[in-house]
N, C-alpha and C. Protein backbone atom coordinates (compact mmCIF):
# COMPACT_ATOMS: atom_id res chain seq x y z
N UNK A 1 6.36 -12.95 22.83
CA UNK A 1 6.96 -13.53 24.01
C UNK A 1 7.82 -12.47 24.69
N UNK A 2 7.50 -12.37 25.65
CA UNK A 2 8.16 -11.36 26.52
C UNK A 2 9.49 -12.12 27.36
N UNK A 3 11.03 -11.36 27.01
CA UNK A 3 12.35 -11.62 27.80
C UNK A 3 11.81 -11.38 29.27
N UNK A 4 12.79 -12.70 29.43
CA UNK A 4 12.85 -12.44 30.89
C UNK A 4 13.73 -11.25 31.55
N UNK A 5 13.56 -10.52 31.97
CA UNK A 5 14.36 -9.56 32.99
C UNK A 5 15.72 -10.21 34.08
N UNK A 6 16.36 -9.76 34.15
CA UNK A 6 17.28 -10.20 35.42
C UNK A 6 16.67 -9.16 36.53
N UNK A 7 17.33 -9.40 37.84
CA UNK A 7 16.67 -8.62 38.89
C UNK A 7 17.62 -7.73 38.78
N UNK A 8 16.98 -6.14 38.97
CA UNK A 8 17.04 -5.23 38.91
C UNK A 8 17.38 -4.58 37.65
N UNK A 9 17.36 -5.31 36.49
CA UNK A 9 17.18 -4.65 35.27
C UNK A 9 15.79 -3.85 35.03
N UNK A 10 15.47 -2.75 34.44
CA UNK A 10 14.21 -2.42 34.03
C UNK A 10 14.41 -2.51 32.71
N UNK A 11 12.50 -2.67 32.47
CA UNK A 11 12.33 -3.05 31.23
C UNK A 11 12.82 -2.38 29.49
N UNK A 12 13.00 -0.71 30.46
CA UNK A 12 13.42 0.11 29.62
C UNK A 12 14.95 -0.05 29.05
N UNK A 13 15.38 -0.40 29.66
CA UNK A 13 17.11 -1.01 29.82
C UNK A 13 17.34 -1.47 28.35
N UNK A 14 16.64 -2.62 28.86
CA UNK A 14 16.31 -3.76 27.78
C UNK A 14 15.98 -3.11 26.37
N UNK A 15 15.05 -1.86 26.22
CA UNK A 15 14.39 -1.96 25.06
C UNK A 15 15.79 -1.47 24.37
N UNK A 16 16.71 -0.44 25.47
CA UNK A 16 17.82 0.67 24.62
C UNK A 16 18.51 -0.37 24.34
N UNK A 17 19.28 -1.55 25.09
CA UNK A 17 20.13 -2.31 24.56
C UNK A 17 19.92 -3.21 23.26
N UNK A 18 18.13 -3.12 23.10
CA UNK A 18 18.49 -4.11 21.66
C UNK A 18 18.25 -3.76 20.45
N UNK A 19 18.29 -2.05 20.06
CA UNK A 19 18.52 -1.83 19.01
C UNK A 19 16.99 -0.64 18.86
N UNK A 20 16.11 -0.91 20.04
CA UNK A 20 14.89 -0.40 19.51
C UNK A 20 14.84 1.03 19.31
N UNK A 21 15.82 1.92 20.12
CA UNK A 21 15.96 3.44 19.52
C UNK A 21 16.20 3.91 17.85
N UNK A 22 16.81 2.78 17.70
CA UNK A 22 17.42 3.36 15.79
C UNK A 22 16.21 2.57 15.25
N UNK A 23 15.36 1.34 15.56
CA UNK A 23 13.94 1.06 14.97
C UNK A 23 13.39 2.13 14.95
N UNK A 24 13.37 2.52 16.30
CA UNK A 24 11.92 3.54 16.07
C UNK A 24 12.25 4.68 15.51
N UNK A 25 13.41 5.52 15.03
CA UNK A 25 13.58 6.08 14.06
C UNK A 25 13.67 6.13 12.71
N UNK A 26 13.94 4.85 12.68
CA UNK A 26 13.88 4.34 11.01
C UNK A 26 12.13 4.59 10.92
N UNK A 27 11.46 4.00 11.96
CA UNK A 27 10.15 3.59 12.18
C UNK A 27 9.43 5.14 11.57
N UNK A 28 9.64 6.13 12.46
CA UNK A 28 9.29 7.25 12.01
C UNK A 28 9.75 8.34 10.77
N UNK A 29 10.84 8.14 10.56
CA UNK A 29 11.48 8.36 9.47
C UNK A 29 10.23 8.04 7.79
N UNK A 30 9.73 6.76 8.17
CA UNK A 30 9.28 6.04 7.01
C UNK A 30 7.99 6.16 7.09
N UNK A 31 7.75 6.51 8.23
CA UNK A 31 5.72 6.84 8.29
C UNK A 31 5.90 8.79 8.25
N UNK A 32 7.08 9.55 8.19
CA UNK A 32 7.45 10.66 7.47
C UNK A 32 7.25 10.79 5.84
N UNK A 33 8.02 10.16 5.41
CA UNK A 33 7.55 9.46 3.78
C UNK A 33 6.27 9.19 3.44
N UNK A 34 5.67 8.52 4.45
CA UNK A 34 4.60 7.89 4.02
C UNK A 34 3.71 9.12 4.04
N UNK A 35 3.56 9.78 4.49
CA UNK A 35 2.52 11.25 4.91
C UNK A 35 2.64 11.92 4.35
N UNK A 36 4.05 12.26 3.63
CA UNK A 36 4.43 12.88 2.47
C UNK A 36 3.93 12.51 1.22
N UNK A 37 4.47 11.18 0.51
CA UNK A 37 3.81 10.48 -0.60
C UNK A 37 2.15 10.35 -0.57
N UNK A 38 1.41 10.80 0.72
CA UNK A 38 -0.32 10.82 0.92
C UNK A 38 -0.60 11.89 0.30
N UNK A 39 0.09 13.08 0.92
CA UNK A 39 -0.09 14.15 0.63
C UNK A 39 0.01 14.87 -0.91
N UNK A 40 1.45 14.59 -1.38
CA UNK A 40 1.60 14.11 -2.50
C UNK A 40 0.41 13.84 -3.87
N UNK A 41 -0.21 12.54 -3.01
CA UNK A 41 -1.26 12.06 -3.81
C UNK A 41 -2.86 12.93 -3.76
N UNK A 42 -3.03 13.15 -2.62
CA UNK A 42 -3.99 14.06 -2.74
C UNK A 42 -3.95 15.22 -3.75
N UNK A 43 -3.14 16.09 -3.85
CA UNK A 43 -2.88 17.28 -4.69
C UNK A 43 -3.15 16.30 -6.21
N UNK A 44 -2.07 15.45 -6.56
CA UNK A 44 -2.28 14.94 -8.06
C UNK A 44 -3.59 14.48 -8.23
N UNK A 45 -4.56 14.19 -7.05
CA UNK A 45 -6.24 13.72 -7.16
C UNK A 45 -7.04 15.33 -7.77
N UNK A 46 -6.36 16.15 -6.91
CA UNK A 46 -7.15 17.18 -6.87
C UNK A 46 -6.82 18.01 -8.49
N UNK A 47 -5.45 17.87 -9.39
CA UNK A 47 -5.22 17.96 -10.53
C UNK A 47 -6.18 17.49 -11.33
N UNK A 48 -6.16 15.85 -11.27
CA UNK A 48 -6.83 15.05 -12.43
C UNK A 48 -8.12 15.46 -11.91
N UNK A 49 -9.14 15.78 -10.94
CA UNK A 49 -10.02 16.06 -11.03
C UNK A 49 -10.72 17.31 -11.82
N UNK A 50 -10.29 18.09 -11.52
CA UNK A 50 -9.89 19.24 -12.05
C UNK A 50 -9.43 18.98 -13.80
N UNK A 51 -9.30 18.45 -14.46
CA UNK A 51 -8.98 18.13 -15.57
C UNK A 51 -9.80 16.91 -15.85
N UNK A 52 -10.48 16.42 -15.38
CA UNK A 52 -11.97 15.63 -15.34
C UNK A 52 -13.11 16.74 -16.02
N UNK A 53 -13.38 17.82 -14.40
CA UNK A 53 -13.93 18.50 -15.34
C UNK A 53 -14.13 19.42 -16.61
N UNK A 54 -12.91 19.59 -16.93
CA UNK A 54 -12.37 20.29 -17.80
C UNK A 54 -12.54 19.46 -19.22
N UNK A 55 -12.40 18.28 -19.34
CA UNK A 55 -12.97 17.22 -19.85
C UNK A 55 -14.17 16.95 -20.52
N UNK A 56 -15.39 16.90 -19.62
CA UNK A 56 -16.35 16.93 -19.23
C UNK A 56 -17.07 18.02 -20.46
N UNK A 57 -16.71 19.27 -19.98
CA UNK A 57 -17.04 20.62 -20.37
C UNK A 57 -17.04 20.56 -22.40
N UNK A 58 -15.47 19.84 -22.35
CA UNK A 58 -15.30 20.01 -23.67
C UNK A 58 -16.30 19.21 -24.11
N UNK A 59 -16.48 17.62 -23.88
CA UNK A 59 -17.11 16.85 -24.28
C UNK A 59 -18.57 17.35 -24.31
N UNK A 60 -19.44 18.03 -23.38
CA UNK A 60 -20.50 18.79 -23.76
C UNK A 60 -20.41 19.67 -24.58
N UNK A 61 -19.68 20.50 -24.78
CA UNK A 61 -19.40 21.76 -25.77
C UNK A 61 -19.58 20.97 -27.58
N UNK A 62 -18.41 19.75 -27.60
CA UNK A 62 -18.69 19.21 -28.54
C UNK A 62 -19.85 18.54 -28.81
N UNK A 63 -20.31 17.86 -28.04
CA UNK A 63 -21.98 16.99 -28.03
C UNK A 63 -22.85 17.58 -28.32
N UNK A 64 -23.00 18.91 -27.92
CA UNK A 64 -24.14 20.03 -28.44
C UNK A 64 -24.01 20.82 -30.39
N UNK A 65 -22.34 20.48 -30.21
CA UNK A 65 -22.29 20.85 -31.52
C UNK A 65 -22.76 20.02 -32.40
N UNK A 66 -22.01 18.64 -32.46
CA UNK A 66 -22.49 17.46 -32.84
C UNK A 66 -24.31 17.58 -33.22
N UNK A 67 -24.86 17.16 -32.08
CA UNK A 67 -26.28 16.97 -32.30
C UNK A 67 -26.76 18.24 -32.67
N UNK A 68 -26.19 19.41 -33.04
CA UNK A 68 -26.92 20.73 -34.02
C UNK A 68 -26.87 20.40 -35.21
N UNK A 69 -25.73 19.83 -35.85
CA UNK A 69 -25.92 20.03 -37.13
C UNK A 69 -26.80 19.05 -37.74
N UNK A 70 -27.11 18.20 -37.47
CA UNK A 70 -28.56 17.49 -38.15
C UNK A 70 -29.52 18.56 -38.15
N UNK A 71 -29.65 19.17 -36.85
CA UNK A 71 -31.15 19.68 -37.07
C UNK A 71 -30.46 21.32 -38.29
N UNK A 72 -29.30 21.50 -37.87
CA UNK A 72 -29.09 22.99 -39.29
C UNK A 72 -29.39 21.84 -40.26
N UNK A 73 -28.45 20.95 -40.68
CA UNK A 73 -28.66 20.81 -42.19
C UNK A 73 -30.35 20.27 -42.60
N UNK A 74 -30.89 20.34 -41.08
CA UNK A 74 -32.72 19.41 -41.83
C UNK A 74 -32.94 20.83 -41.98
N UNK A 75 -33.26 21.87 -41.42
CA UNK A 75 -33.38 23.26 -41.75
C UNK A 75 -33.03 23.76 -42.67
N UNK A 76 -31.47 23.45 -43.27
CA UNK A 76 -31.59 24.18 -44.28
C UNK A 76 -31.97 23.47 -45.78
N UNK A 77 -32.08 22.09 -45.09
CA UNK A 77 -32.64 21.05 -46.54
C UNK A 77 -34.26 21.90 -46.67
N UNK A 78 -34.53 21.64 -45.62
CA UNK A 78 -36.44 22.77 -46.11
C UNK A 78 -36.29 23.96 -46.52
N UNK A 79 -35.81 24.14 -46.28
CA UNK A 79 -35.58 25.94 -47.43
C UNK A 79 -34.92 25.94 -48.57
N UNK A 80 -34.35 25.25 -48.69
CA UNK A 80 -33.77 24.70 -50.06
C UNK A 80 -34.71 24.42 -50.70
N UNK A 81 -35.78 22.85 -50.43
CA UNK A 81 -36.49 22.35 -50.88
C UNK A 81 -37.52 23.18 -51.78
């Protein structure tokens, strides 16, 4: 709902007298933060990813070890044998 105006008030008048200059600084102030804490979050994405693959790597490194030693110890059970 839009105030009514008196004559010869402008609308701008109005916005300074009711507080909306220190809104819209708080306003921007907090979408400052907010761009910050984004930013913020991106980098810690780009960490844990990065330690995803790092992850990853080990878990193959081990998996390959893993599934060798059946086939060493069937190998070395036949030469034994």
């Amino acid at each position: 709902m839009c105030p009514i105006l008196e004559e010869g008030q402008s609308p701008h008048s109005n916005m300074e007298n009711n507080g909306w200059p220190e809104y819209k600084r708080e306003i921007l102030y907090r979408l400052q933060e907010l761009k910050e804490d984004i930013e913020g979050l991106g980098e810690r994405i780009g960490r844990l990813e990065a330690e995803m693959v790092n992850q990853r790597i080990k878990a193959g490194f081990w998996g390959a070890i893993g599934a060798s030693l059946p086939i060493a110890l069937g190998i070395i059970w036949q030469l034994v044998k």
